[in-house]
Protein backbone atom coordinates (compact mmCIF):
# COMPACT_ATOMS: atom_id res chain seq x y z
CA UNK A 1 4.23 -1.96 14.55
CA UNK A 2 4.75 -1.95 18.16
CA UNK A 3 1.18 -2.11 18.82
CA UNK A 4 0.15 -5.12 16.53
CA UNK A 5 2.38 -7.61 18.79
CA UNK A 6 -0.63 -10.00 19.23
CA UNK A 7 -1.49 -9.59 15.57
CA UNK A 8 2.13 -10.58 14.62
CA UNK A 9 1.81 -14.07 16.28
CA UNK A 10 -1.62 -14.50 14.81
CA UNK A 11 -0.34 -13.89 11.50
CA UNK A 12 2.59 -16.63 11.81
CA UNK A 13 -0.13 -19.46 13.19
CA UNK A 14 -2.65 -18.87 10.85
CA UNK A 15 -1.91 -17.14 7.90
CA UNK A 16 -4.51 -15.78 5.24
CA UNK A 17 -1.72 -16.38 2.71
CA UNK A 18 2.08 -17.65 2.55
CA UNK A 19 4.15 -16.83 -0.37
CA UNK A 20 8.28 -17.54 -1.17
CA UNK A 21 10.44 -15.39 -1.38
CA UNK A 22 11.64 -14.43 -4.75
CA UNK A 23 14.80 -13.01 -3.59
CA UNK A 24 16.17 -15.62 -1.10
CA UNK A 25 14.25 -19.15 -1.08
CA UNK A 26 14.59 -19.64 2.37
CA UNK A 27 12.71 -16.85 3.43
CA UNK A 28 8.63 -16.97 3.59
CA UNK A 29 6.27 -14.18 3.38
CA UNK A 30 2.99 -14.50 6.03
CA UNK A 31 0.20 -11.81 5.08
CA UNK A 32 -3.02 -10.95 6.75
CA UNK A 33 -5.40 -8.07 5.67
CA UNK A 34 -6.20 -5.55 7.72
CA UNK A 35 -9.40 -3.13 7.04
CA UNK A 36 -8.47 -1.17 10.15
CA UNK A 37 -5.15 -0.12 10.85
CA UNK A 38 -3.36 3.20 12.30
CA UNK A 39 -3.07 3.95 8.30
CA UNK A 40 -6.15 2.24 6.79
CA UNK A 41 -6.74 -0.65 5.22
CA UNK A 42 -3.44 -2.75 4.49
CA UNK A 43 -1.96 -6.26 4.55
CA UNK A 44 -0.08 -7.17 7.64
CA UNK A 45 3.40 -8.76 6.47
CA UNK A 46 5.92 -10.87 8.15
CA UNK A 47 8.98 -12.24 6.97
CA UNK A 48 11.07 -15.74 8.24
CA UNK A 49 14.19 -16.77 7.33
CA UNK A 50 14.13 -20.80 7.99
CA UNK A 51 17.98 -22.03 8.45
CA UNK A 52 18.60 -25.41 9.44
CA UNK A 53 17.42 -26.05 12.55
CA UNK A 54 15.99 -22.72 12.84
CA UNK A 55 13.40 -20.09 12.24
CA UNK A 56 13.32 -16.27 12.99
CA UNK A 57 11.22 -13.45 12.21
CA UNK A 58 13.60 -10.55 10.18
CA UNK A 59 10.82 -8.16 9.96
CA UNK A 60 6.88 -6.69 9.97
CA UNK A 61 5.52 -4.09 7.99
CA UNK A 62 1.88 -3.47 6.81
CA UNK A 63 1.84 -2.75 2.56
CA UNK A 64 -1.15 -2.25 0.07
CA UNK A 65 -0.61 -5.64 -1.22
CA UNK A 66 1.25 -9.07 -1.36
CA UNK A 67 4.38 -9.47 -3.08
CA UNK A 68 4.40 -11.96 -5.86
CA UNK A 69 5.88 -14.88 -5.83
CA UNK A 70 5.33 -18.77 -5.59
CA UNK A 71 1.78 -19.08 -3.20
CA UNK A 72 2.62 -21.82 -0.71
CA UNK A 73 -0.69 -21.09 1.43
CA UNK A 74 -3.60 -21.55 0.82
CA UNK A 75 -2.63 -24.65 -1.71
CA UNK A 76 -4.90 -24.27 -5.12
């Protein structure tokens, strides 16, 4: 993950989808699909937890596909 530092920040301004958290509503899922990655093609994922005044990034990973959940981005 250390190499996809610039992909990371593109992925939090400008999402290709946004889901909830089913697990903890104050986290948000950002996702991004790769077709060319160190391990093929996979979605880029990165997970905020939004507190009060605050936001932070708990973790990245790349999967085969979105969790489900409530789709806050794009709106249908």
């Amino acid at each position: 993950m250390r190499e996809m530092g610039a992909e990371i920040e593109r992925v939090l301004t400008e999402p290709q989808a946004v889901r909830r958290s089913r697990s903890d509503d104050a986290v948000r899922l950002f996702y991004e699909f790769y077709a060319q990655t160190i391990v093929g093609g996979k979605w880029l994922c990165v997970v905020v937890k939004y507190a009060d005044d605050d936001a932070f990034v708990v973790t990245a990973y790349l999967t085969d596909k979105p969790k489900t959940g409530e789709t806050l981005w794009p709106k249908k």
